[in-house]
PDB file of N, CA and C in Angstrom:
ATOM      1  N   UNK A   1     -28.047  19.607  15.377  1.00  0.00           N
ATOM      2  CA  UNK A   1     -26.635  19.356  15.289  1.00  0.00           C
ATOM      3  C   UNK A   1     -26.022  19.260  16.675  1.00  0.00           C
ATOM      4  N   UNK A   2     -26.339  20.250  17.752  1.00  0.00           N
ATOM      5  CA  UNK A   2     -25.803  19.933  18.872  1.00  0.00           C
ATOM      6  C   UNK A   2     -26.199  18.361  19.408  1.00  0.00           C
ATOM      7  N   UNK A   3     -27.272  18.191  19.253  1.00  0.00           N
ATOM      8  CA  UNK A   3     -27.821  16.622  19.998  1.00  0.00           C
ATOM      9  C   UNK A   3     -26.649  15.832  19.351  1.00  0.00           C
ATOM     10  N   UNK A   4     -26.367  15.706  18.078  1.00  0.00           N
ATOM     11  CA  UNK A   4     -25.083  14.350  17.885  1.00  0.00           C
ATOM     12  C   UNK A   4     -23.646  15.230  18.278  1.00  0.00           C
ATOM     13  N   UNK A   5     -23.287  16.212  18.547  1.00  0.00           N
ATOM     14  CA  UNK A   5     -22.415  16.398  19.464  1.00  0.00           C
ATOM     15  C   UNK A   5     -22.264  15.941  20.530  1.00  0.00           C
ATOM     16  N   UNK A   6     -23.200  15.563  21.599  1.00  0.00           N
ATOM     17  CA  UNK A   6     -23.478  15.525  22.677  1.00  0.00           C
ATOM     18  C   UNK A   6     -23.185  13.611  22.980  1.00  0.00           C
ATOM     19  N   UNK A   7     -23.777  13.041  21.778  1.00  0.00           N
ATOM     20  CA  UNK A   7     -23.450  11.572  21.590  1.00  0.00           C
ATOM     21  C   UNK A   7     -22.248  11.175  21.910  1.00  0.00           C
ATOM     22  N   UNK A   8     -21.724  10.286  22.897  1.00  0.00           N
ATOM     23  CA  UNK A   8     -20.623   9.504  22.752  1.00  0.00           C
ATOM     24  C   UNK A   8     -20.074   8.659  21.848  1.00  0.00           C
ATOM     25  N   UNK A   9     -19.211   8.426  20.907  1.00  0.00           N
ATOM     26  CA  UNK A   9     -19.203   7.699  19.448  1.00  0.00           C
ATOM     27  C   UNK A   9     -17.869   6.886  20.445  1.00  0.00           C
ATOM     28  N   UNK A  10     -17.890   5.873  19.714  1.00  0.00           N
ATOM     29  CA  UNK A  10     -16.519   5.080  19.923  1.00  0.00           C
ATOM     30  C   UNK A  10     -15.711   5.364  18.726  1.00  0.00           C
ATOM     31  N   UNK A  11     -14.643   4.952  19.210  1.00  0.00           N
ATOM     32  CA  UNK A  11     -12.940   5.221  18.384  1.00  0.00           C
ATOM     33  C   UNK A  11     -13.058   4.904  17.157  1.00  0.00           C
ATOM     34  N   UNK A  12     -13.999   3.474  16.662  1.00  0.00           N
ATOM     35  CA  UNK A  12     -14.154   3.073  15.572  1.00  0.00           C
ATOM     36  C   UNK A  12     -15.187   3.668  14.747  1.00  0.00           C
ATOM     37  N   UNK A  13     -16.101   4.468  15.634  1.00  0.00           N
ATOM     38  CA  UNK A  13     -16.721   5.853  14.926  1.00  0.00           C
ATOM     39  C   UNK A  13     -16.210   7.033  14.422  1.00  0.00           C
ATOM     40  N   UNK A  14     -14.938   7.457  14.775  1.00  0.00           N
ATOM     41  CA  UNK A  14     -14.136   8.227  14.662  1.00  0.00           C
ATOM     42  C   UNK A  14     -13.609   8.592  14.028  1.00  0.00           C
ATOM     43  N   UNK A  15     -12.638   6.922  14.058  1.00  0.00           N
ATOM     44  CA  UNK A  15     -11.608   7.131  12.653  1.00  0.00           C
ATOM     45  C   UNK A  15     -12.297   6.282  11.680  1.00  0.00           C
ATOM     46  N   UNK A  16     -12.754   6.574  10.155  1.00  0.00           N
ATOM     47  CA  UNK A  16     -13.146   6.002   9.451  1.00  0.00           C
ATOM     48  C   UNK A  16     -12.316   4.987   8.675  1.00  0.00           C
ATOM     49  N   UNK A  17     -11.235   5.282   7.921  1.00  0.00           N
ATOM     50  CA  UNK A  17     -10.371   4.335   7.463  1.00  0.00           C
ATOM     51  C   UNK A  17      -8.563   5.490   7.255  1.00  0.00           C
ATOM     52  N   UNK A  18      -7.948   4.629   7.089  1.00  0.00           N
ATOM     53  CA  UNK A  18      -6.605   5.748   6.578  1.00  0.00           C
ATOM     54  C   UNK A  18      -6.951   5.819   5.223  1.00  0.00           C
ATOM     55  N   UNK A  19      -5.843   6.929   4.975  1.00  0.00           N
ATOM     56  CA  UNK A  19      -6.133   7.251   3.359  1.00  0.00           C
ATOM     57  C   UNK A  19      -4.479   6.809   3.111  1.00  0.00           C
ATOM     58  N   UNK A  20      -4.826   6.033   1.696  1.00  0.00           N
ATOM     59  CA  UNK A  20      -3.894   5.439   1.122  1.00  0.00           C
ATOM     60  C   UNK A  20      -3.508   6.300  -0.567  1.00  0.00           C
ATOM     61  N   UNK A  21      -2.870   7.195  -0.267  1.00  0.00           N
ATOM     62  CA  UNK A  21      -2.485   8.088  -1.902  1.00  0.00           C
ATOM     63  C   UNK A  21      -1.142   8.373  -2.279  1.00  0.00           C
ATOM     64  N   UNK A  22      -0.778   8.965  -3.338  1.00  0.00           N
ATOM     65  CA  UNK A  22       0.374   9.018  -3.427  1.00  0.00           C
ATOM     66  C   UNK A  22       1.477   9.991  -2.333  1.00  0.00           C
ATOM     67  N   UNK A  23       0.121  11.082  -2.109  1.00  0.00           N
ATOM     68  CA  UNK A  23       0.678  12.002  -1.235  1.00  0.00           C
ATOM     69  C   UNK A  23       1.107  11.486   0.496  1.00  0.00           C
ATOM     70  N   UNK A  24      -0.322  10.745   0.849  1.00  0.00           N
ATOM     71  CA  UNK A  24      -0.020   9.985   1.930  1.00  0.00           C
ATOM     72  C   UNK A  24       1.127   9.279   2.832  1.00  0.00           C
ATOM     73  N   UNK A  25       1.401   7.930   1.465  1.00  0.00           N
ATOM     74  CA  UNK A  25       2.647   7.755   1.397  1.00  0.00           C
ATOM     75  C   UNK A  25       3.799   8.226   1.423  1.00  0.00           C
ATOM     76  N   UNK A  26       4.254   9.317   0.562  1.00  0.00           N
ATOM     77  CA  UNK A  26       5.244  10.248   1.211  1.00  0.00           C
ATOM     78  C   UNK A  26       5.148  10.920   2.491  1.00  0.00           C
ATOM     79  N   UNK A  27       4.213  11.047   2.727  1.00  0.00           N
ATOM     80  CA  UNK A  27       4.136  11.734   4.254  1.00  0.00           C
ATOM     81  C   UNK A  27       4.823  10.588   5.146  1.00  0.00           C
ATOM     82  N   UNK A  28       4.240   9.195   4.631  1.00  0.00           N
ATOM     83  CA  UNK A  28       4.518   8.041   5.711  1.00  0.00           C
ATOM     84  C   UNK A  28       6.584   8.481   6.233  1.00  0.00           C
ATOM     85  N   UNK A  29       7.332   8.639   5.393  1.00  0.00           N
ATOM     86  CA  UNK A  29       8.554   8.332   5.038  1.00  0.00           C
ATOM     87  C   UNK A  29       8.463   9.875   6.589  1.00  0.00           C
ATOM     88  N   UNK A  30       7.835  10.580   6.896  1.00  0.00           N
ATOM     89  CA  UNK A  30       7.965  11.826   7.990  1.00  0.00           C
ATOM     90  C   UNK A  30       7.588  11.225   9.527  1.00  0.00           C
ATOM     91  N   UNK A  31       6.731   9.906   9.155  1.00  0.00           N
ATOM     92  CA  UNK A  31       6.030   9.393  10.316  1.00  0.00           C
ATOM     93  C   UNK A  31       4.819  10.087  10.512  1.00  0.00           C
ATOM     94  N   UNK A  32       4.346  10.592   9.694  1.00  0.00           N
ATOM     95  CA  UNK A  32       2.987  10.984   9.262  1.00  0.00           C
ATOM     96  C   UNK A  32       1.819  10.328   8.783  1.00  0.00           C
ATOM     97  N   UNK A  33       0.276  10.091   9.358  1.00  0.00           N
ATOM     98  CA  UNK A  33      -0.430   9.254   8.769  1.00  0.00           C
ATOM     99  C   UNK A  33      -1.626  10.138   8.876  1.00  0.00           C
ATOM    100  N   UNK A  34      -2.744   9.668   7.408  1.00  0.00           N
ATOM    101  CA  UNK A  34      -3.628  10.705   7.268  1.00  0.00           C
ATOM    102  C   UNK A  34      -4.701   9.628   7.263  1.00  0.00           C
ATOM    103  N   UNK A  35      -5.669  10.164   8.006  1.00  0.00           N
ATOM    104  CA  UNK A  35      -6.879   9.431   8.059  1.00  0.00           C
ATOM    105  C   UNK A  35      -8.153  10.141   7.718  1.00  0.00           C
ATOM    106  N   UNK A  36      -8.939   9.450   7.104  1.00  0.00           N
ATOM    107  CA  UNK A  36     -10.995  10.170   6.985  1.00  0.00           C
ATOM    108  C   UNK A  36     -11.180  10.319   8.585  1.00  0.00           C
ATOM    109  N   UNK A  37     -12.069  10.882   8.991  1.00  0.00           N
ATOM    110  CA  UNK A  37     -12.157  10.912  10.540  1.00  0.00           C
ATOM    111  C   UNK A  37     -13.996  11.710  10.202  1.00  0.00           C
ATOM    112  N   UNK A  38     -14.477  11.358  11.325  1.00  0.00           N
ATOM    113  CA  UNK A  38     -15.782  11.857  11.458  1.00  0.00           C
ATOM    114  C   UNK A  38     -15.973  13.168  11.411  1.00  0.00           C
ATOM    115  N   UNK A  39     -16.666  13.730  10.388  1.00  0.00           N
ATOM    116  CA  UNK A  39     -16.726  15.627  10.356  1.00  0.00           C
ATOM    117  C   UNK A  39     -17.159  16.312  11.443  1.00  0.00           C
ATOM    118  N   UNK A  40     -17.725  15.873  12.747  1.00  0.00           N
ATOM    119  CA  UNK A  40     -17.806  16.733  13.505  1.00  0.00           C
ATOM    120  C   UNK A  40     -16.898  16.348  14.743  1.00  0.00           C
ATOM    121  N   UNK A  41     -16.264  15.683  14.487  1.00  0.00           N
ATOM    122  CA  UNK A  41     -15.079  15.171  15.659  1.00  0.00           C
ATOM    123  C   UNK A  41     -13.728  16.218  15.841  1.00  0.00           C
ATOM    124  N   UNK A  42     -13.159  17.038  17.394  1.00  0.00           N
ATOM    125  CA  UNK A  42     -12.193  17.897  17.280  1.00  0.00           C
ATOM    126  C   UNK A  42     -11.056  16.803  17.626  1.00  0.00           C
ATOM    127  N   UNK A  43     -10.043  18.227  17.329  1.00  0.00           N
ATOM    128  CA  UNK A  43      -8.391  17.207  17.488  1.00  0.00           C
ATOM    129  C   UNK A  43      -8.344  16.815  18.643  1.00  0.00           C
ATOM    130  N   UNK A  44      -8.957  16.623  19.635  1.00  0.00           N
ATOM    131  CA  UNK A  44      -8.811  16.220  21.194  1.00  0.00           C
ATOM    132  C   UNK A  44      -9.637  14.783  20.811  1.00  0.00           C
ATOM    133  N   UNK A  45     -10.654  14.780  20.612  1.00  0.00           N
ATOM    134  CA  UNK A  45     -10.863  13.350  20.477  1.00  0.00           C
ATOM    135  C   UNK A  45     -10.673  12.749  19.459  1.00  0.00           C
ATOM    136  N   UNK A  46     -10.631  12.767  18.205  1.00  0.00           N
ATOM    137  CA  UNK A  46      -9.109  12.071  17.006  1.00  0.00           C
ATOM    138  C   UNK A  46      -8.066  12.084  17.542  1.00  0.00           C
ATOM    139  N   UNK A  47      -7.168  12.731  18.519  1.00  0.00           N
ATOM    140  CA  UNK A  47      -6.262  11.992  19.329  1.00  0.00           C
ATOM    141  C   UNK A  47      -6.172  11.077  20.009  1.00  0.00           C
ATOM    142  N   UNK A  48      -7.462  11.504  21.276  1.00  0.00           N
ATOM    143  CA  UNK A  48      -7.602  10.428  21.962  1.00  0.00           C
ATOM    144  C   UNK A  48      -7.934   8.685  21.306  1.00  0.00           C
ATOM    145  N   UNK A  49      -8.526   8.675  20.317  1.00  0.00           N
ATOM    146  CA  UNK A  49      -9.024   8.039  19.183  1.00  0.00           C
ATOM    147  C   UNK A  49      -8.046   7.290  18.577  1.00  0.00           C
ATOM    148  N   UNK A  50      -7.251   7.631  18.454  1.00  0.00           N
ATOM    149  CA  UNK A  50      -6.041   7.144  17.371  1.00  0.00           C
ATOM    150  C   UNK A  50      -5.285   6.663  18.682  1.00  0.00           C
ATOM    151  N   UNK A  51      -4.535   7.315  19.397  1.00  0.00           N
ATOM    152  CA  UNK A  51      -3.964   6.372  21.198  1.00  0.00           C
ATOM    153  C   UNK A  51      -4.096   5.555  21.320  1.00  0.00           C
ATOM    154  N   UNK A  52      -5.559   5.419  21.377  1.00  0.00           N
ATOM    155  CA  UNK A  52      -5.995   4.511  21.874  1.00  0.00           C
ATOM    156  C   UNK A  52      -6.960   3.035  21.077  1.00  0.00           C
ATOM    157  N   UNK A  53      -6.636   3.344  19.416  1.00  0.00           N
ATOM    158  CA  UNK A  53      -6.610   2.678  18.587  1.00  0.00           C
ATOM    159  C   UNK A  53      -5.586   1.660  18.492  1.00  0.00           C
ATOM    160  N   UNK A  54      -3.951   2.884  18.283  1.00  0.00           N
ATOM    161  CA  UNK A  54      -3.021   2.031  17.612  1.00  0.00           C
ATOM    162  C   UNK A  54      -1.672   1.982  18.481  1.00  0.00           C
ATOM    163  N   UNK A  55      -2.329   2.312  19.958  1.00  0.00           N
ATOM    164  CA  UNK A  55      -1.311   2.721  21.349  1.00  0.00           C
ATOM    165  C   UNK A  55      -0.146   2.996  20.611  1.00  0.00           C
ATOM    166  N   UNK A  56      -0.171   4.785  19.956  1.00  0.00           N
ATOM    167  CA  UNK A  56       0.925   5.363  20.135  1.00  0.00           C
ATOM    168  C   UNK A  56       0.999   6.634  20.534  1.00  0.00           C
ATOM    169  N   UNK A  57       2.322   7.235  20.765  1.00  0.00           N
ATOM    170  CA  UNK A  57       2.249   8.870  20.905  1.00  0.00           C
ATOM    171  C   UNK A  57       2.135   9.376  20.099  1.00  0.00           C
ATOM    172  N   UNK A  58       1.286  10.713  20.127  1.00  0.00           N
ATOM    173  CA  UNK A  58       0.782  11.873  19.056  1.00  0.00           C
ATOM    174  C   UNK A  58       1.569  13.020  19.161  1.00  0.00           C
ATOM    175  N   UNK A  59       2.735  13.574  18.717  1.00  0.00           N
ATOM    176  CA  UNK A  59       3.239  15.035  18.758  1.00  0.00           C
ATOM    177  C   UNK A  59       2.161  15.727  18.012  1.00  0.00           C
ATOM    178  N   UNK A  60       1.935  15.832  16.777  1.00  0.00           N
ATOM    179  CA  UNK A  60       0.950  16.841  16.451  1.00  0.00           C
ATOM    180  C   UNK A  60      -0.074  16.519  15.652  1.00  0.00           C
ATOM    181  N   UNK A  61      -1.408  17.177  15.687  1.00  0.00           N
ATOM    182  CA  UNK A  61      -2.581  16.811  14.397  1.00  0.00           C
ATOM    183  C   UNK A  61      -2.787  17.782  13.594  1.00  0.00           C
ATOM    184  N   UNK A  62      -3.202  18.027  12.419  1.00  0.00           N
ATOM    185  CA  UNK A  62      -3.598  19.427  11.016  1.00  0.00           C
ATOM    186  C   UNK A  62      -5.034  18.221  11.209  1.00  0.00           C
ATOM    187  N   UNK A  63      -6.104  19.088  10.978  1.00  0.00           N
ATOM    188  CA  UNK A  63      -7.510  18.999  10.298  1.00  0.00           C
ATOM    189  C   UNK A  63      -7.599  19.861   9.059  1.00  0.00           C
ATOM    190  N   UNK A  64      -8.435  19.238   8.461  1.00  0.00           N
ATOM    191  CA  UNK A  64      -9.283  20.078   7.983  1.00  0.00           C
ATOM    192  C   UNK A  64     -10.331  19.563   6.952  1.00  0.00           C
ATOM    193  N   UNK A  65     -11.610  20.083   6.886  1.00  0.00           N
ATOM    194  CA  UNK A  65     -12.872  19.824   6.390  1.00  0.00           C
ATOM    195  C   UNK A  65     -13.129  19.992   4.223  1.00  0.00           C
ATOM    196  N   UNK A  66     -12.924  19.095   3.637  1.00  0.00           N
ATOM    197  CA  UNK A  66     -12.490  19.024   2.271  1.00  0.00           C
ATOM    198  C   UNK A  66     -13.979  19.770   1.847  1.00  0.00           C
ATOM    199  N   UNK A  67     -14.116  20.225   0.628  1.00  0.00           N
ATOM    200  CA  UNK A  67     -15.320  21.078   0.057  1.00  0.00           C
ATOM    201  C   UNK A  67     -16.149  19.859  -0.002  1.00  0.00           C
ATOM    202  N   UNK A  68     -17.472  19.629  -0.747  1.00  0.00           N
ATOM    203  CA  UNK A  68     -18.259  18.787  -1.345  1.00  0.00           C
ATOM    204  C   UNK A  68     -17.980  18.875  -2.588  1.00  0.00           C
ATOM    205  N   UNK A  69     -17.958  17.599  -3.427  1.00  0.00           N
ATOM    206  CA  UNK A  69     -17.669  17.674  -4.792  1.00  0.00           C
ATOM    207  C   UNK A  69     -19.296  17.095  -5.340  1.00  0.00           C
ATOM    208  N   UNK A  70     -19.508  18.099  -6.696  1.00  0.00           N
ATOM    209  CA  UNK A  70     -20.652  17.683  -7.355  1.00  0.00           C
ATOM    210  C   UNK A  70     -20.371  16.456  -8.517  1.00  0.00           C
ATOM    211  N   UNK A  71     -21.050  15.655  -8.639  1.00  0.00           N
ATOM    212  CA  UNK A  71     -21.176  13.991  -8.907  1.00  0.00           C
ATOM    213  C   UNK A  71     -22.813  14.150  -9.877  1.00  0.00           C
ATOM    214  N   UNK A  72     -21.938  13.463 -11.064  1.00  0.00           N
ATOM    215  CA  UNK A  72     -23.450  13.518 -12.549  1.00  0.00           C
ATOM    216  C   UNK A  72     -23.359  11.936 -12.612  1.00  0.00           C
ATOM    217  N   UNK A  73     -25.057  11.578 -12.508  1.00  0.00           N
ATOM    218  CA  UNK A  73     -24.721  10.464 -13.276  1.00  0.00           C
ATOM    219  C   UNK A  73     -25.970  10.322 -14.561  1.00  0.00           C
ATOM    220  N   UNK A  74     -25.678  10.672 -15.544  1.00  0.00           N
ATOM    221  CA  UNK A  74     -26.283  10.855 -16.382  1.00  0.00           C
ATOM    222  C   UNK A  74     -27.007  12.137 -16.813  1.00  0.00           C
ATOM    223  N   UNK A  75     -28.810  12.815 -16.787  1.00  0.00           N
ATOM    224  CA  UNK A  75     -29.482  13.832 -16.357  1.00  0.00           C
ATOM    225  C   UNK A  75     -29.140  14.842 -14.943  1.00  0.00           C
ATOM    226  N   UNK A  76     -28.849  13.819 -14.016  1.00  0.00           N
ATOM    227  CA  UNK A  76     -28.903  13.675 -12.569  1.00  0.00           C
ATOM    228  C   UNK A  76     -27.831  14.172 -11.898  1.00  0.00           C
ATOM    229  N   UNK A  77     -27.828  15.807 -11.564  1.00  0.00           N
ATOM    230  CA  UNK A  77     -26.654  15.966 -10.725  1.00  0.00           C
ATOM    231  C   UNK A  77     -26.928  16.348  -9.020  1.00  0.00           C
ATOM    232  N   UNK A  78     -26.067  15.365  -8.749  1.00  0.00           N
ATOM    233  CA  UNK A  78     -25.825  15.001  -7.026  1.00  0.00           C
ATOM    234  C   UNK A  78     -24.613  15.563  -6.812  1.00  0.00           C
ATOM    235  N   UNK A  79     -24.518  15.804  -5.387  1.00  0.00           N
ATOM    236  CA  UNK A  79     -23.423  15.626  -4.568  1.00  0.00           C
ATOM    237  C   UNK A  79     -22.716  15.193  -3.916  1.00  0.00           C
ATOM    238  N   UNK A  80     -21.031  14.321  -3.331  1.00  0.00           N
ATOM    239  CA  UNK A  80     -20.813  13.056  -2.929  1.00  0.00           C
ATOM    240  C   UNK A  80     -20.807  13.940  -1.095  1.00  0.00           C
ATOM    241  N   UNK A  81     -20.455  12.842  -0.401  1.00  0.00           N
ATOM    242  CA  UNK A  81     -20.456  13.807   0.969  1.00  0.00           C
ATOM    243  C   UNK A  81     -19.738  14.518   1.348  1.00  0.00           C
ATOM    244  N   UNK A  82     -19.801  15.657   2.620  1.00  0.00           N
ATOM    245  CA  UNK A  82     -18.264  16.375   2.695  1.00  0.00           C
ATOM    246  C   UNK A  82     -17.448  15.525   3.854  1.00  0.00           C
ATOM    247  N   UNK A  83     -16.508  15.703   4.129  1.00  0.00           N
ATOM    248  CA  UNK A  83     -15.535  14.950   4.814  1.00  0.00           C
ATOM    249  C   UNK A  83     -14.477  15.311   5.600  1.00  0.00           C
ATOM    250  N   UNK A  84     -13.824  14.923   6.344  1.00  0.00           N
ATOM    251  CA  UNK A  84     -13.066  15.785   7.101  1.00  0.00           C
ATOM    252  C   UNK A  84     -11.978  14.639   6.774  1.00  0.00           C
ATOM    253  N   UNK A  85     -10.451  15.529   7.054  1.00  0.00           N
ATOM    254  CA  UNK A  85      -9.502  14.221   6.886  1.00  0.00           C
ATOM    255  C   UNK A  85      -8.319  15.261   7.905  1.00  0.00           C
ATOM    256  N   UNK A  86      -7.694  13.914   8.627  1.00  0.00           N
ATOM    257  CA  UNK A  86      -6.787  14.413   9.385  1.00  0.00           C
ATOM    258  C   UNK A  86      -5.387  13.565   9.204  1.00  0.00           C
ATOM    259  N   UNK A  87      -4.175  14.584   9.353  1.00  0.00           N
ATOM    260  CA  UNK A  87      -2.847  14.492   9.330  1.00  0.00           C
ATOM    261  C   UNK A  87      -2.356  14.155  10.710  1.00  0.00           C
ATOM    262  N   UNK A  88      -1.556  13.300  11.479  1.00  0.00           N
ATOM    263  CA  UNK A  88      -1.721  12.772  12.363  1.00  0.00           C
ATOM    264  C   UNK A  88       0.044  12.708  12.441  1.00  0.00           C
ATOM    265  N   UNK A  89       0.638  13.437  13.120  1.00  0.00           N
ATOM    266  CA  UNK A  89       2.618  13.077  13.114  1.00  0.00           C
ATOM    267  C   UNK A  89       3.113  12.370  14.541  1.00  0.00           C
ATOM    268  N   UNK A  90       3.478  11.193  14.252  1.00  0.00           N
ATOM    269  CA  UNK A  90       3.747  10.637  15.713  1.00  0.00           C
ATOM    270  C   UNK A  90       4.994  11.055  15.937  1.00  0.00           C
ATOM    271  N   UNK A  91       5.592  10.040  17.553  1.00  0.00           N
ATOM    272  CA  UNK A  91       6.841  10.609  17.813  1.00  0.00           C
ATOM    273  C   UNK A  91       7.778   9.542  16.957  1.00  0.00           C
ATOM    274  N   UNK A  92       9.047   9.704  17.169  1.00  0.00           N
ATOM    275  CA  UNK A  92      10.058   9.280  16.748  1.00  0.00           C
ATOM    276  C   UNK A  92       9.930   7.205  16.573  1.00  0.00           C
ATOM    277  N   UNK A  93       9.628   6.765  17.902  1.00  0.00           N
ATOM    278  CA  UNK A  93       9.597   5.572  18.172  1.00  0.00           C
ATOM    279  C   UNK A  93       8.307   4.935  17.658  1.00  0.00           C
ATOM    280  N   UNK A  94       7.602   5.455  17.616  1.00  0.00           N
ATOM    281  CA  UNK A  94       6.010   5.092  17.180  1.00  0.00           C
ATOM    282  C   UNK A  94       5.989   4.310  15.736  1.00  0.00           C
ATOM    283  N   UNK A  95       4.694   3.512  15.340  1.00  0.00           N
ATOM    284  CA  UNK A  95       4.659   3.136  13.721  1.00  0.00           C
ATOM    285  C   UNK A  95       3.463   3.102  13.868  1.00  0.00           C
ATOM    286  N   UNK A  96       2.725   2.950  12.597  1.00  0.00           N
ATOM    287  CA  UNK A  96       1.234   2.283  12.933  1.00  0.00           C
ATOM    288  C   UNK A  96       1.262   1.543  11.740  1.00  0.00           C
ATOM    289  N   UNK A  97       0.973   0.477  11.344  1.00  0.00           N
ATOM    290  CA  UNK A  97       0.938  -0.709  10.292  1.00  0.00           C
ATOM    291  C   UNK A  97       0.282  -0.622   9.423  1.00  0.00           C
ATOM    292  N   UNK A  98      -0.026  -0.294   8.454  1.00  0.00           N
ATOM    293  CA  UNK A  98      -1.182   0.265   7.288  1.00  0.00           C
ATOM    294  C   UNK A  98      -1.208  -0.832   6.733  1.00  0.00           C
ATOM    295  N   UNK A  99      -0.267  -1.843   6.211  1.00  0.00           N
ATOM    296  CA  UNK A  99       0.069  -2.328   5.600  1.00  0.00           C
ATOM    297  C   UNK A  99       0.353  -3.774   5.682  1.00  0.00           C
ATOM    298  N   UNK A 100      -0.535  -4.508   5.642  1.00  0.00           N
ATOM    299  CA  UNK A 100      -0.382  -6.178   6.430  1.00  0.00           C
ATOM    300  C   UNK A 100       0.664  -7.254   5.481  1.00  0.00           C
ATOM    301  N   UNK A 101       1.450  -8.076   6.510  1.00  0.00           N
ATOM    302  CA  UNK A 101       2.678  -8.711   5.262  1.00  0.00           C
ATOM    303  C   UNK A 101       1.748  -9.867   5.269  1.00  0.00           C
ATOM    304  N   UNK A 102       1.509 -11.130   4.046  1.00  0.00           N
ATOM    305  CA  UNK A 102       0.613 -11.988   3.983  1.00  0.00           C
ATOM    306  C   UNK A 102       2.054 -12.859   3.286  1.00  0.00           C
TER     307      UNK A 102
END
């Protein structure tokens, strides 16, 4: 585990995708955005990460690491992966676009 600590990942390793939910969305209306983010990644580099993704300012980040959920498919019980997801509050002037107009 330390050896892929030690790895340099790029930004697009980082942040995996935003999360789009009902809860999410209300957060949006705070200037709040929640993203999947790599489980062994700290709030110093998911900051740096997101900056320098969607060039904005970061006032504050919440982590935290979701349980593993167990997954049947049929006989067969598995587990899906565990995951980390982060809350991300910019400043006042900031946006980040989730949402493309077509």
């Amino acid at each position: 585990m330390s050896n892929y600590l030690n790895v340099s990942r790029s930004n697009a390793q980082i942040i995996k995708y935003p999360i789009i939910t009902d809860k999410a969305t209300r957060l949006l209306e705070n200037n709040q955005y929640s993203f999947i983010v790599d489980r062994y990644s700290d709030k110093i580099t998911i900051k740096a990460a997101i900056e320098s993704l969607f060039d904005v300012k970061i006032i504050k980040i919440n982590t935290c690491r979701l349980p593993r959920k167990q997954k049947r498919v049929g006989k067969y019980i598995g587990w899906k992966p565990q995951y980390k997801k982060a809350i991300v509050t910019l400043s006042e002037s900031d946006v980040i676009n989730l949402f493309t107009d077509n």
